[in-house]
C-alpha atoms as a PDB file:
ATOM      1  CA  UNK A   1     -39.948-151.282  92.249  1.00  0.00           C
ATOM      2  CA  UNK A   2     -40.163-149.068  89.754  1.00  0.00           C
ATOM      3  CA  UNK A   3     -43.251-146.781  88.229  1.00  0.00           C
ATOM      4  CA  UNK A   4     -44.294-146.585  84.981  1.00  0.00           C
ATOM      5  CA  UNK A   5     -44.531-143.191  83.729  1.00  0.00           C
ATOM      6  CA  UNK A   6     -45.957-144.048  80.647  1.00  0.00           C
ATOM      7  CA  UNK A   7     -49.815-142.502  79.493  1.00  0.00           C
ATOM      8  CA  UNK A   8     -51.895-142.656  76.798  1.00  0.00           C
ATOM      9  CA  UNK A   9     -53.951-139.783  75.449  1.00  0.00           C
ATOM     10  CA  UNK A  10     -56.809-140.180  72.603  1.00  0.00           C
ATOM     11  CA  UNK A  11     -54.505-142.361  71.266  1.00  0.00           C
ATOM     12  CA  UNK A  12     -51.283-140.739  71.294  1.00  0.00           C
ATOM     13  CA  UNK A  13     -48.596-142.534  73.424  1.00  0.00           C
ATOM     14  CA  UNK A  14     -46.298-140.930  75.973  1.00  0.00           C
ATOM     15  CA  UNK A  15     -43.320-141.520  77.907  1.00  0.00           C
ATOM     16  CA  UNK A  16     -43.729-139.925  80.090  1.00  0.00           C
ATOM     17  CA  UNK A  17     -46.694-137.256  81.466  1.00  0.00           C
ATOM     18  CA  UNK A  18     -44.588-133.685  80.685  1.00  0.00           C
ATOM     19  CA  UNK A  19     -45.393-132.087  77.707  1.00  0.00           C
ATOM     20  CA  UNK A  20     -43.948-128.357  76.480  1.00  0.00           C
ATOM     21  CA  UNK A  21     -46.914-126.170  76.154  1.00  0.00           C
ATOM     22  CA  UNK A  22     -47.515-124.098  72.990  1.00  0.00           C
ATOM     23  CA  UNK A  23     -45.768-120.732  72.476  1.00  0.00           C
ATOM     24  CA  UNK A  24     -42.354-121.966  74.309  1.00  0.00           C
ATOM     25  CA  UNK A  25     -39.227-122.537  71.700  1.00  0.00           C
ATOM     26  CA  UNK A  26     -42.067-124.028  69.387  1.00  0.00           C
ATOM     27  CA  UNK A  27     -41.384-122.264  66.380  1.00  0.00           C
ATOM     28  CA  UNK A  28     -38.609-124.550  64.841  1.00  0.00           C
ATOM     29  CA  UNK A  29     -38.116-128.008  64.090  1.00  0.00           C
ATOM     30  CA  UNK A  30     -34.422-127.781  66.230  1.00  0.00           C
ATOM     31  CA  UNK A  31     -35.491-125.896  69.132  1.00  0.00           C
ATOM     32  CA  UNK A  32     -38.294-128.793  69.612  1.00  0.00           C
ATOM     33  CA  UNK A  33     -36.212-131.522  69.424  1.00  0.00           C
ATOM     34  CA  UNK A  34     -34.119-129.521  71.934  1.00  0.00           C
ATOM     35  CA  UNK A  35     -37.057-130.197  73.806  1.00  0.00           C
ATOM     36  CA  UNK A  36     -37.951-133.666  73.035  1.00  0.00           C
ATOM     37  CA  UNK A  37     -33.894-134.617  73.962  1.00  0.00           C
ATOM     38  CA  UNK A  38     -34.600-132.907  77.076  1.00  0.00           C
ATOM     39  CA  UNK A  39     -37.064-135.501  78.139  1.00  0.00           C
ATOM     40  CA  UNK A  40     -40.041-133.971  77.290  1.00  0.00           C
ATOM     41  CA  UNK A  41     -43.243-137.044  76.627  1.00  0.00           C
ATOM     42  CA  UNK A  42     -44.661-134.808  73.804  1.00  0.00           C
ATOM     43  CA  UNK A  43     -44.199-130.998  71.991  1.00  0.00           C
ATOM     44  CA  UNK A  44     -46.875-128.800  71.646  1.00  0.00           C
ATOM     45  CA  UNK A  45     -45.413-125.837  68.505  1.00  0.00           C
ATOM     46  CA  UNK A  46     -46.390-122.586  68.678  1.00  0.00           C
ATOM     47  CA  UNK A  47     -49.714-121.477  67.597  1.00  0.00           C
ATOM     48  CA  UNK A  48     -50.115-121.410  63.850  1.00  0.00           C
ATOM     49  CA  UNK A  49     -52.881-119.757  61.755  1.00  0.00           C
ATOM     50  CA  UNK A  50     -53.403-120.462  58.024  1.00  0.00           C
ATOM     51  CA  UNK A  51     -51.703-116.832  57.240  1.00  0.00           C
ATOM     52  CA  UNK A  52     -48.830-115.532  58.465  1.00  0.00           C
ATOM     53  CA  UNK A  53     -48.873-113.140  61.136  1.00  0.00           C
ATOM     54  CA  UNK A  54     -46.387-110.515  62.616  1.00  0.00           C
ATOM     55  CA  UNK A  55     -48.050-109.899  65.997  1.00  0.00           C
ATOM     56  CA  UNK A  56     -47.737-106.960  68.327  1.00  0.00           C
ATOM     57  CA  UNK A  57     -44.668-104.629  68.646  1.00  0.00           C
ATOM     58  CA  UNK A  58     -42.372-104.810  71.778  1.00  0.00           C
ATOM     59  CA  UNK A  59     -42.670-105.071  74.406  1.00  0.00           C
ATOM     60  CA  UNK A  60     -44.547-107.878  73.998  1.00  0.00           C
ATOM     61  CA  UNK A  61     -43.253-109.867  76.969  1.00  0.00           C
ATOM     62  CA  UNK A  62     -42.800-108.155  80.928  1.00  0.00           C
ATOM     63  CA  UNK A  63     -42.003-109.949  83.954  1.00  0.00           C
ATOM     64  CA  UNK A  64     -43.972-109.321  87.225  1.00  0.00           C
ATOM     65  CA  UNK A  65     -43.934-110.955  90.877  1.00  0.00           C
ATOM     66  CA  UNK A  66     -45.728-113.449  90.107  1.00  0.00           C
ATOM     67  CA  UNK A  67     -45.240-114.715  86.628  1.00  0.00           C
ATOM     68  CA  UNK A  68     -44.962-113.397  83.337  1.00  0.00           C
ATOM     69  CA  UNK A  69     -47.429-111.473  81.044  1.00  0.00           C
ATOM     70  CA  UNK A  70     -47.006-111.748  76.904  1.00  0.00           C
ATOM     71  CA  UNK A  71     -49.395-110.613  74.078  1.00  0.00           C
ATOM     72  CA  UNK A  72     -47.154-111.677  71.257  1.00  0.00           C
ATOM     73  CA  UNK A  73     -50.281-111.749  69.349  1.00  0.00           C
ATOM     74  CA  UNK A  74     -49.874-114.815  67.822  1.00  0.00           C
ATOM     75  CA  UNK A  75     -46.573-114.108  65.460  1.00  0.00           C
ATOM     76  CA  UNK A  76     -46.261-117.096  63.119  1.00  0.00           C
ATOM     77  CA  UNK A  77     -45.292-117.985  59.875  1.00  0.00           C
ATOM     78  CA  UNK A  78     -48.650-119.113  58.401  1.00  0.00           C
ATOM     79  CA  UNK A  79     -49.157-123.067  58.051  1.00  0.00           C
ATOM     80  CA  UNK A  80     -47.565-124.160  54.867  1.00  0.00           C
ATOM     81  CA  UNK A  81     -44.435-122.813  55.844  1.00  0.00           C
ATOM     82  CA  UNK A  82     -44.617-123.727  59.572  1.00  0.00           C
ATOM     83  CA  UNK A  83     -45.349-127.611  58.021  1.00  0.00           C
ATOM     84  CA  UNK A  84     -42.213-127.701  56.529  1.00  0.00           C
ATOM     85  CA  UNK A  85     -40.882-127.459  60.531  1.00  0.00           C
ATOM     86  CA  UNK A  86     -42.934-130.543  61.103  1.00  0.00           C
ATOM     87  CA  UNK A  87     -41.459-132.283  58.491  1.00  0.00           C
ATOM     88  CA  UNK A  88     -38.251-132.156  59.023  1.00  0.00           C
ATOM     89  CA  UNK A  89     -38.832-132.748  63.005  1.00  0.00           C
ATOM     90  CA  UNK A  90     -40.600-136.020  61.731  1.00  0.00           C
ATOM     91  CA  UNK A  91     -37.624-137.164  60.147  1.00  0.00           C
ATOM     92  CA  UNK A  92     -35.692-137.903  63.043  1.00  0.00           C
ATOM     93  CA  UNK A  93     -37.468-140.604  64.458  1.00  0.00           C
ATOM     94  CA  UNK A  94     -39.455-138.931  67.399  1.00  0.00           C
ATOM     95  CA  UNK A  95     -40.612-141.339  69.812  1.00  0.00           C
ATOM     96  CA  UNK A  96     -42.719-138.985  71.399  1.00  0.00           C
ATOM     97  CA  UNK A  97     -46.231-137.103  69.958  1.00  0.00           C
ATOM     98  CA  UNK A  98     -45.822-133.901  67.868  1.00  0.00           C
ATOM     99  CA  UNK A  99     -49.112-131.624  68.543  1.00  0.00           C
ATOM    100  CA  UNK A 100     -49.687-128.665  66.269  1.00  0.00           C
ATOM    101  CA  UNK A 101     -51.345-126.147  68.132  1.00  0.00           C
ATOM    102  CA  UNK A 102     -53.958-124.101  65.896  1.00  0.00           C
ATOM    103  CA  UNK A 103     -55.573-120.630  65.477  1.00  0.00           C
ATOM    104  CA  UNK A 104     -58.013-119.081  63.152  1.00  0.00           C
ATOM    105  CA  UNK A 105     -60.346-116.269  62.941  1.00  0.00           C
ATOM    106  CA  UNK A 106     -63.122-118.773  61.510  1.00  0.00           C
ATOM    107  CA  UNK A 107     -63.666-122.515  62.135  1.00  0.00           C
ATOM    108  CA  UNK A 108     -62.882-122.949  58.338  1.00  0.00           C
ATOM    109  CA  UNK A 109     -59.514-121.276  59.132  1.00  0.00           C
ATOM    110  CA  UNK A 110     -58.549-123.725  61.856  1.00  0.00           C
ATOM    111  CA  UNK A 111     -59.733-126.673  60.136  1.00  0.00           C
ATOM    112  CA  UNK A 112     -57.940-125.849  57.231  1.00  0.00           C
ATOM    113  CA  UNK A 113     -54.622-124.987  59.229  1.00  0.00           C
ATOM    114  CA  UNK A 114     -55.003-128.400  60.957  1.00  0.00           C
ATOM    115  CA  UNK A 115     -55.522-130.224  58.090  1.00  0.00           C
ATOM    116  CA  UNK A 116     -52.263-129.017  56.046  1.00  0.00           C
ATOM    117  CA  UNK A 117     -50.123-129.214  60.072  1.00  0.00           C
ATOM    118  CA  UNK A 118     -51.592-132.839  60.204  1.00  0.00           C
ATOM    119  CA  UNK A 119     -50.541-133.988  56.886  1.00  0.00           C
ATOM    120  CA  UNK A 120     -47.444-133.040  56.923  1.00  0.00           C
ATOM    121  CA  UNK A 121     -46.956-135.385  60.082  1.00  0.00           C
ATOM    122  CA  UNK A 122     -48.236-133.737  63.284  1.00  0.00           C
ATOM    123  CA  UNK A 123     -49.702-136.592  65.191  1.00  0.00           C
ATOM    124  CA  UNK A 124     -52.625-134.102  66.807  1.00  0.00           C
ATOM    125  CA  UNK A 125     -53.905-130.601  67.021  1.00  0.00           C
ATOM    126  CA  UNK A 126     -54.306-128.803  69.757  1.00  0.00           C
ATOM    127  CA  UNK A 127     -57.380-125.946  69.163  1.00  0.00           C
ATOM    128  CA  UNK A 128     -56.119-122.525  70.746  1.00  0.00           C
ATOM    129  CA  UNK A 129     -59.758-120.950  71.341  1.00  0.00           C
ATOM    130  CA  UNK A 130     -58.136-119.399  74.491  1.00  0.00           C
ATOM    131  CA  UNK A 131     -55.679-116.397  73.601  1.00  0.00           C
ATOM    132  CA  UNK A 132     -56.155-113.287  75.818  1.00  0.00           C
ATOM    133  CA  UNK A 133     -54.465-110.452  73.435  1.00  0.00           C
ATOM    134  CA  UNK A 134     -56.194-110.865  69.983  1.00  0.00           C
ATOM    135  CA  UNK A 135     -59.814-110.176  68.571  1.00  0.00           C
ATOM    136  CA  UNK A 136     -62.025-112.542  66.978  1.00  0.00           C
ATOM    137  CA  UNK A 137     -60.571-115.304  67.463  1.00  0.00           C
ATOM    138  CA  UNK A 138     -58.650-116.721  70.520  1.00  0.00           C
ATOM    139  CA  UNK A 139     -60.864-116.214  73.848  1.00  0.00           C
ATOM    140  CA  UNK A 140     -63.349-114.524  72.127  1.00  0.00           C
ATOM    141  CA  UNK A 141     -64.488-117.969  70.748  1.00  0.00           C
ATOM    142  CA  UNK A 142     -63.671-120.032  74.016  1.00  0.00           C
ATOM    143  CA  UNK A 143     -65.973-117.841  75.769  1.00  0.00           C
ATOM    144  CA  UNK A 144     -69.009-119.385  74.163  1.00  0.00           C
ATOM    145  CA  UNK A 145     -69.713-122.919  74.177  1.00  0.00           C
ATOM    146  CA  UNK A 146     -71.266-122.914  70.973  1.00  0.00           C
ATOM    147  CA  UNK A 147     -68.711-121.432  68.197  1.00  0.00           C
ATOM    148  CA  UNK A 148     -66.458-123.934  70.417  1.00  0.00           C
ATOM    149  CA  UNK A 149     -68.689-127.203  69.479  1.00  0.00           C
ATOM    150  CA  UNK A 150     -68.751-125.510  65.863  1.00  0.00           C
ATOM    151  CA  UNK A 151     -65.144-125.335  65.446  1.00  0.00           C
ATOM    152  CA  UNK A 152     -64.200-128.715  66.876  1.00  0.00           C
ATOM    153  CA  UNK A 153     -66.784-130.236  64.664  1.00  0.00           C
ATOM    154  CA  UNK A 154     -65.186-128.506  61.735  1.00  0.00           C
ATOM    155  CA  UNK A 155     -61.644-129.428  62.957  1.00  0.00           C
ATOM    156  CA  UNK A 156     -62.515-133.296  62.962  1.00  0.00           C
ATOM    157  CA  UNK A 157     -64.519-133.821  59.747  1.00  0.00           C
ATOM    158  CA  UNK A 158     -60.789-132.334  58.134  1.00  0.00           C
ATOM    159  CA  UNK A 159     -58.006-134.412  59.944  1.00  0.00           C
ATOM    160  CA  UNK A 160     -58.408-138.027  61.071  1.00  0.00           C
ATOM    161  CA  UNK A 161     -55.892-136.926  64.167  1.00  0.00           C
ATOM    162  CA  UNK A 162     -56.914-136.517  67.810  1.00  0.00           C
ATOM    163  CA  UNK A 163     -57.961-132.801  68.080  1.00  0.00           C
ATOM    164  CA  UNK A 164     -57.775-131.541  72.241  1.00  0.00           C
ATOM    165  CA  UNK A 165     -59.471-128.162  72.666  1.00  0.00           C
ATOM    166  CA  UNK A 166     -57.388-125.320  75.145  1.00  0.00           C
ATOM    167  CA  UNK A 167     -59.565-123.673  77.021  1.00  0.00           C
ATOM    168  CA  UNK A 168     -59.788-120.083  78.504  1.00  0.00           C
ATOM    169  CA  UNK A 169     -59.868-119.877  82.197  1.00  0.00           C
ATOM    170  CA  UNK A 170     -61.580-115.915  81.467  1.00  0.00           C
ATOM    171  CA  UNK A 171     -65.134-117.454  81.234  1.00  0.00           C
ATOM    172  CA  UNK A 172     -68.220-117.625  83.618  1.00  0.00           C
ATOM    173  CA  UNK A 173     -68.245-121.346  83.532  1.00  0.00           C
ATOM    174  CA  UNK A 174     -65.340-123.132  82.049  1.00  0.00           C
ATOM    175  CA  UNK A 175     -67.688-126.825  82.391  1.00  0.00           C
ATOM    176  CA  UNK A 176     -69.882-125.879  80.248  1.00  0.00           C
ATOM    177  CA  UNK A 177     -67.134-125.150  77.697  1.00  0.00           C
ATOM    178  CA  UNK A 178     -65.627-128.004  78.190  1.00  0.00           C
ATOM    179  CA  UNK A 179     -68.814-130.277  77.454  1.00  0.00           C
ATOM    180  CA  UNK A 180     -69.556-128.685  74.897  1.00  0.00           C
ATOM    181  CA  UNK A 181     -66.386-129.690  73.341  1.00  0.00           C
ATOM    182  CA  UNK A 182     -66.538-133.233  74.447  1.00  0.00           C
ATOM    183  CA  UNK A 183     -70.089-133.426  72.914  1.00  0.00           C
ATOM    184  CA  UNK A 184     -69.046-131.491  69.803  1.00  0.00           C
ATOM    185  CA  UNK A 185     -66.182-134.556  69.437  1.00  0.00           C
ATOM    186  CA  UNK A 186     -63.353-133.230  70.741  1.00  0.00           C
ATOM    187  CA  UNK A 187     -60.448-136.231  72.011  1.00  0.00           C
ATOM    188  CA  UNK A 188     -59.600-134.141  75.277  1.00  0.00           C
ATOM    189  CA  UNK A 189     -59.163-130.546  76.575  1.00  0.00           C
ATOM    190  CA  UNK A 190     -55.971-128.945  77.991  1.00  0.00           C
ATOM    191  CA  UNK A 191     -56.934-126.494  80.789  1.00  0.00           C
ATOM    192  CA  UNK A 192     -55.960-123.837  80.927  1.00  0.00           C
ATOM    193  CA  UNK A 193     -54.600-120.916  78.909  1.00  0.00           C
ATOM    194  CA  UNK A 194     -53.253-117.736  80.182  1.00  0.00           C
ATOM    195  CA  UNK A 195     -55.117-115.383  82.319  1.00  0.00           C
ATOM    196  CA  UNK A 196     -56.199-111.653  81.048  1.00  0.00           C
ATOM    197  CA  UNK A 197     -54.234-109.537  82.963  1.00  0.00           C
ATOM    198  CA  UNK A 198     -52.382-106.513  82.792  1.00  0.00           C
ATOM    199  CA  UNK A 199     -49.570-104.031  84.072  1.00  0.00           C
ATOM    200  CA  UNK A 200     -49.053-100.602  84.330  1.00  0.00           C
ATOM    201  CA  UNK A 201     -45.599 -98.427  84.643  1.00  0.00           C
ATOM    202  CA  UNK A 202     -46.082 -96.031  87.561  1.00  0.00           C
ATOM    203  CA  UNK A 203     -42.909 -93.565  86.237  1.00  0.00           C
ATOM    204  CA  UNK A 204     -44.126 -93.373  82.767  1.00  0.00           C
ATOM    205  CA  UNK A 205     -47.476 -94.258  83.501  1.00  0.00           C
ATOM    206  CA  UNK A 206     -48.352 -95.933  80.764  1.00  0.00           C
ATOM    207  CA  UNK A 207     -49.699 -99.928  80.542  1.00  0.00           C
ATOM    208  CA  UNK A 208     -45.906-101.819  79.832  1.00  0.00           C
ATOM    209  CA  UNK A 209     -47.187-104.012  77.342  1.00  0.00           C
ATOM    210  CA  UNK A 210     -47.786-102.446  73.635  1.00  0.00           C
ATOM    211  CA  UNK A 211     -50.910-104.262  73.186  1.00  0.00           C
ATOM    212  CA  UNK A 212     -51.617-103.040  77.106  1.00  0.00           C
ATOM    213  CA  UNK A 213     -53.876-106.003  77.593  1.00  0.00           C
ATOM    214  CA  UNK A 214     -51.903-109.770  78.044  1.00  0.00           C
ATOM    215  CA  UNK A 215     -52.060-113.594  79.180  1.00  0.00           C
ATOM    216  CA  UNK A 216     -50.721-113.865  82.852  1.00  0.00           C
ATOM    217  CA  UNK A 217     -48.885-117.181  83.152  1.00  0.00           C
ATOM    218  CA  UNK A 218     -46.250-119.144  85.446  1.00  0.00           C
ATOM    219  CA  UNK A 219     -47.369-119.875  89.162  1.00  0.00           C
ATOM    220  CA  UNK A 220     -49.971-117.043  90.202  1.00  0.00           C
ATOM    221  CA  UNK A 221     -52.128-119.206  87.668  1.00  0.00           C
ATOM    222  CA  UNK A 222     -51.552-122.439  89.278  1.00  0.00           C
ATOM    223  CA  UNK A 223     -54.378-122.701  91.806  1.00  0.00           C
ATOM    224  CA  UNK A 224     -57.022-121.186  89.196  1.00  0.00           C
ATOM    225  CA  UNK A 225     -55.733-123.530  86.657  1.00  0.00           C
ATOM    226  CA  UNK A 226     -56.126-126.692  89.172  1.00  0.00           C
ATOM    227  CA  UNK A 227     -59.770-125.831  90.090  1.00  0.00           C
ATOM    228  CA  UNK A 228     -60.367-126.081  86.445  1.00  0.00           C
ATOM    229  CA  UNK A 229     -59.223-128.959  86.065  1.00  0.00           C
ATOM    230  CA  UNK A 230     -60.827-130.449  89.286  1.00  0.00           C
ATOM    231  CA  UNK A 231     -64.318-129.189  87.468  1.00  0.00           C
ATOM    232  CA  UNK A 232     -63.863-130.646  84.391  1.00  0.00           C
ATOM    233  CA  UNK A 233     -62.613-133.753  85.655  1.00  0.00           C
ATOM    234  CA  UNK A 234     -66.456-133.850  87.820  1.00  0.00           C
ATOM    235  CA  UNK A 235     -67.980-133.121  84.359  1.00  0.00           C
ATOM    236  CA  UNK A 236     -66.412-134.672  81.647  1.00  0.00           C
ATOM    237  CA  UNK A 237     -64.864-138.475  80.629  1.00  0.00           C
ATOM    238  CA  UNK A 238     -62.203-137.501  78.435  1.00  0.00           C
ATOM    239  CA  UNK A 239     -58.663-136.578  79.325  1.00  0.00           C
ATOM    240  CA  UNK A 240     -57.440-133.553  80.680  1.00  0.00           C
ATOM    241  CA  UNK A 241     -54.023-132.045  80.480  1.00  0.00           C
ATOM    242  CA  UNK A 242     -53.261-129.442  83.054  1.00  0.00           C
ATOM    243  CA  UNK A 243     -51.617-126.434  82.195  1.00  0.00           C
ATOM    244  CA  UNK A 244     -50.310-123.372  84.402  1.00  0.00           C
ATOM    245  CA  UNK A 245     -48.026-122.440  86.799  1.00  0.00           C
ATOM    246  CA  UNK A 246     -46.390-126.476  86.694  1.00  0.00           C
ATOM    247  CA  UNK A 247     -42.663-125.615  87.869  1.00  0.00           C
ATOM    248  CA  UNK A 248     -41.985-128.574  90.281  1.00  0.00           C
ATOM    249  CA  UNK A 249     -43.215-132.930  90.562  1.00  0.00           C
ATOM    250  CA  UNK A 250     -45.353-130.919  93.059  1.00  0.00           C
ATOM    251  CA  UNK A 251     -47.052-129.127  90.677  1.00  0.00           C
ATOM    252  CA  UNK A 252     -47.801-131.854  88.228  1.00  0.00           C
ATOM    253  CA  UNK A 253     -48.825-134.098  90.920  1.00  0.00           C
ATOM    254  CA  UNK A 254     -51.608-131.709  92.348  1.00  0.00           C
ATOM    255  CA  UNK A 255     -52.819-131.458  88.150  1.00  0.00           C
ATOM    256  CA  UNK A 256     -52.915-134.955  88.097  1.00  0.00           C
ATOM    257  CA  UNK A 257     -54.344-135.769  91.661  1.00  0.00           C
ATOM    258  CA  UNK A 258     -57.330-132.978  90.428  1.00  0.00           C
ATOM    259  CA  UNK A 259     -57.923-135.236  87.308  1.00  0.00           C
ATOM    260  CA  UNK A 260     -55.220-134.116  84.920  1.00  0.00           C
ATOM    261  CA  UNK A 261     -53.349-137.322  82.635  1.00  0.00           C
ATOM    262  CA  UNK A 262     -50.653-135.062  81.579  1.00  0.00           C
ATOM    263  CA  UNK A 263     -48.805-131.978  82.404  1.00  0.00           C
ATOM    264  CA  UNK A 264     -48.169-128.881  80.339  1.00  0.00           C
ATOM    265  CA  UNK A 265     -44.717-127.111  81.224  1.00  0.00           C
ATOM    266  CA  UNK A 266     -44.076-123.684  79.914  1.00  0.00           C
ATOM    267  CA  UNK A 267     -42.825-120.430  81.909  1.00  0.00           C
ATOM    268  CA  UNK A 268     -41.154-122.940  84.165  1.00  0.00           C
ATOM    269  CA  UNK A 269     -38.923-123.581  80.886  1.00  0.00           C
ATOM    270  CA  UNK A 270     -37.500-119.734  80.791  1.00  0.00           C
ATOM    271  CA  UNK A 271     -37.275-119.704  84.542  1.00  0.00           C
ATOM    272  CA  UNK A 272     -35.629-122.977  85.521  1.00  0.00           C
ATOM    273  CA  UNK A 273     -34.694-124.192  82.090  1.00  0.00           C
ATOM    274  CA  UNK A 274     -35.047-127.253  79.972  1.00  0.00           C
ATOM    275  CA  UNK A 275     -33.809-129.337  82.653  1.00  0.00           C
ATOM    276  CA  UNK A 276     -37.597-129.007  84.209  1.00  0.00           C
ATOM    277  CA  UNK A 277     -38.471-132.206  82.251  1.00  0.00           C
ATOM    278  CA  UNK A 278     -36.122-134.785  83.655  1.00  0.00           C
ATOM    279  CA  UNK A 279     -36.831-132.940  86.974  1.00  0.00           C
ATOM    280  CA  UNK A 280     -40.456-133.359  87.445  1.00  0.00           C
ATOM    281  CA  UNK A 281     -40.426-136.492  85.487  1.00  0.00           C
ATOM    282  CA  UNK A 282     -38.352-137.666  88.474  1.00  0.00           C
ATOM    283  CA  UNK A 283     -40.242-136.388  91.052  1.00  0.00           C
ATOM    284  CA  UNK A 284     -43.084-137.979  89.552  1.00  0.00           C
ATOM    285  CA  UNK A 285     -42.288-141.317  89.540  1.00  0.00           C
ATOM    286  CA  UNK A 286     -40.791-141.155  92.855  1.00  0.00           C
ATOM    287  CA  UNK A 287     -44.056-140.038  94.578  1.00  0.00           C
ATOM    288  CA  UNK A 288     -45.760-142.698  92.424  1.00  0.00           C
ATOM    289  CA  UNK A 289     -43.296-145.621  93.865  1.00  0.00           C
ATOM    290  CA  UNK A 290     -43.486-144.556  97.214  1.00  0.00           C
ATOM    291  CA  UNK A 291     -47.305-144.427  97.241  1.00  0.00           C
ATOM    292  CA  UNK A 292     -46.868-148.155  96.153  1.00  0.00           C
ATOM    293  CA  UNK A 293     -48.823-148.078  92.823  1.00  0.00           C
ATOM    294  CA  UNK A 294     -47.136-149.559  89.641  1.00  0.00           C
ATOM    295  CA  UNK A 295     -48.220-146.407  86.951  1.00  0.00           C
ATOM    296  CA  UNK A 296     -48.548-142.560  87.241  1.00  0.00           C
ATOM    297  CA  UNK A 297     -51.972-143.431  86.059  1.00  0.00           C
ATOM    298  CA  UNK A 298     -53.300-144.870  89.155  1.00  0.00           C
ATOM    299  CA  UNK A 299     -52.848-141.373  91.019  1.00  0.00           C
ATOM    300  CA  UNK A 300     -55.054-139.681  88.216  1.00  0.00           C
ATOM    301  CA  UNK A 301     -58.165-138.119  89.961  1.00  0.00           C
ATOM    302  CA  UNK A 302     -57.473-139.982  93.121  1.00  0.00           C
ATOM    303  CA  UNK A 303     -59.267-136.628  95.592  1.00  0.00           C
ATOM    304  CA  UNK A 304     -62.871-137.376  93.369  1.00  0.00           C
ATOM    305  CA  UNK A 305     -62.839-141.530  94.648  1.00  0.00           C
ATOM    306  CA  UNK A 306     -61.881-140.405  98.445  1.00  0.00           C
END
C-alpha cells in the first residue's frame, strides 16, 4: 500500500509536503523550476520589496560548525521586475504552488509588493516579518504582535491569495505572534526564520560578516525551530509549515509529528543538493506506509492527541 503524500494548505494544493524556502535559488524563473523538476511540492522566491535593493557587501554569507550565517540584506530586484520572473515561471504549466515571499519597510509597502507578485500569477504570499540583518522592517516588525496583525490585515484587503506570515524565532513569545496573525486573517504561518547570530575572526579579529550581525540557519536551528512549531500548533488552528534545520525524512517527520503540514527545505539544498526533495519525499512516505496510515496527513500533530 501506498501513502499519499499529497496536502492542502489555505487552499493551495501540494504534491507532496517539501517546499524550497525563500532566499535559496529563488531569484529566477529557471533556477525555480530547477527546483520544481527536482520534486519540490511548492517554491517559495526570494524575498522581494516594492524597490529594488542591493543589500550588504561581502561577505555576506560564512559557514560555521553548525550551519550557515547570511545577512544578504535582502538584495532584490524590486517587484515589477521580479513579476516578470513569475510570469514566465507560470507559463510552463506548474503543477505545484508558486509563493512570493514579501518585504517592506511599511505595511503599505508589502501590500503593495504582494499585490503586483500576485497578479502577475503567484498563487500566495508569504509575509517575511522575520529577517535578522535589516532595520525597520524584517524582525523588527515580527517582534510585536501588533504591527504583525496590521500588516497582514493590509496584505489581505490587496490580494485575494492566501497570505502565510514567517515568523521570527528572536521574540519573547513567538504564540502570541502567531495569534495575532491568525486573528489579524492570516491563512497560516511558516515557523521559523533564521536565528540572530553572529561570528567573529580570532586572527583578524574582526566580526566575518560585513553587516557583523546575521540569520543562523541549517541544523543548529532545528530543535528551536520544532518547539515553535509544537507551540503554535497548542495555540493556533491554522496550518503550520516548519522551517529550519530540515536535511533528512527525519527532519520533516519530527516538523510534522510537532504540528507542521509542510516542510520548508533550504541550507540542506547547498549542502546535500537538489536531490534533498525526492529524498525526504521518500523517506516520508515510507515512514507513513509503514505506520499503516493511508496520507502524510494523518501523522500531522500526532505527540498533542497521545
Amino acid at each position: 500500500m501506498s501513502a499519499t503524500l499529497a496536502v492542502e494548505i489555505a487552499g493551495l494544493k501540494l504534491p507532496n509536503p517539501t517546499m524550497l524556502a525563500a532566499g535559496i535559488l529563488g531569484l529566477s524563473s529557471a533556477s525555480l523550476l530547477h527546483v520544481v523538476r527536482s520534486g519540490a511540492g511548492a517554491v517559495v522566491t526570494k524575498s522581494v520589496g516594492l524597490k529594488p535593493r542591493v543589500g550588504y557587501a561581502n561577505p555576506a554569507v560564512v559557514q560555521v560548525d553548525c550551519g550557515w550565517l547570511n545577512a544578504i540584506g535582502l538584495a532584490n530586484p524590486g517587484a515589477k521586475d521580479f513579476a516578470e520572473e513569475i510570469a514566465e515561471l507560470k507559463k510552463d504549466g506548474l503543477n505545484v504552488p508558486v509563493i512570493a515571499s514579501v518585504f517592506g519597510f511599511s505595511s503599505d509597502e508589502f501590500a503593495k509588493a504582494a499585490g503586483i507578485l500576485t497578479r502577475a500569477g503567484a498563487d500566495a504570499v508569504e509575509l517575511n516579518v522575520s529577517c535578522p540583518h535589516v532595520e525597520k522592517t524584517g524582525s523588527e516588525i515580527g517582534q510585536d504582535p501588533n504591527l504583525v496583525a496590521e500588516v497582514v490585515k493590509r496584505v489581505k484587503s490587496a490580494v485575494n491569495r492566501p497570505v502565510l506570515v514567517k515568523l521570527t524565532p528572536d521574540v519573547a513569545d513567538i504564540v502570541e505572534v502567531a495569534q495575532a496573525a491568525a486573528k489579524a486573517g492570516a491563512d497560516a504561518v511558516t515557523a521559523i526564520n533564521t536565528v540572530r547570530a553572529m561570528a567573529i575572526d580570532v586572527e583578524t579579529v574582526r566580526p566575518i560578516l560585513s553587516n557583523k550581525i546575521g540569520g543562523l540557519s541549517g541544523p543548529a536551528v532545528k530543535p528551536i525551530a520544532v518547539r515553535c512549531v509544537y507551540e503554535i500548533h497548542e495555540a493556533v488552528d491554522i496550518p503550520i509549515i516548519g522551517c529550519g534545520g530540515v536535511t533528512t525524512w527525519r527532519d520533516a517527520v519530527e516538523f510534522m509529528l510537532a504540528g507542521a503540514s509542510a516542510v520548508q527545505v533550504g541550507t540542506a539544498v547547498v549542502s546535500e543538493g537538489l536531490g534533498v526533495f525526492r529524498s525526504i519525499t521518500r523517506g516520508i512516505e515510507s515512514y507513513v506506509r509503514k505506520r499503516g496510515f493511508r496520507s502524510v496527513k494523518n501523522i500531522v500533530g500526532t505527540p498533542h492527541r497521545t
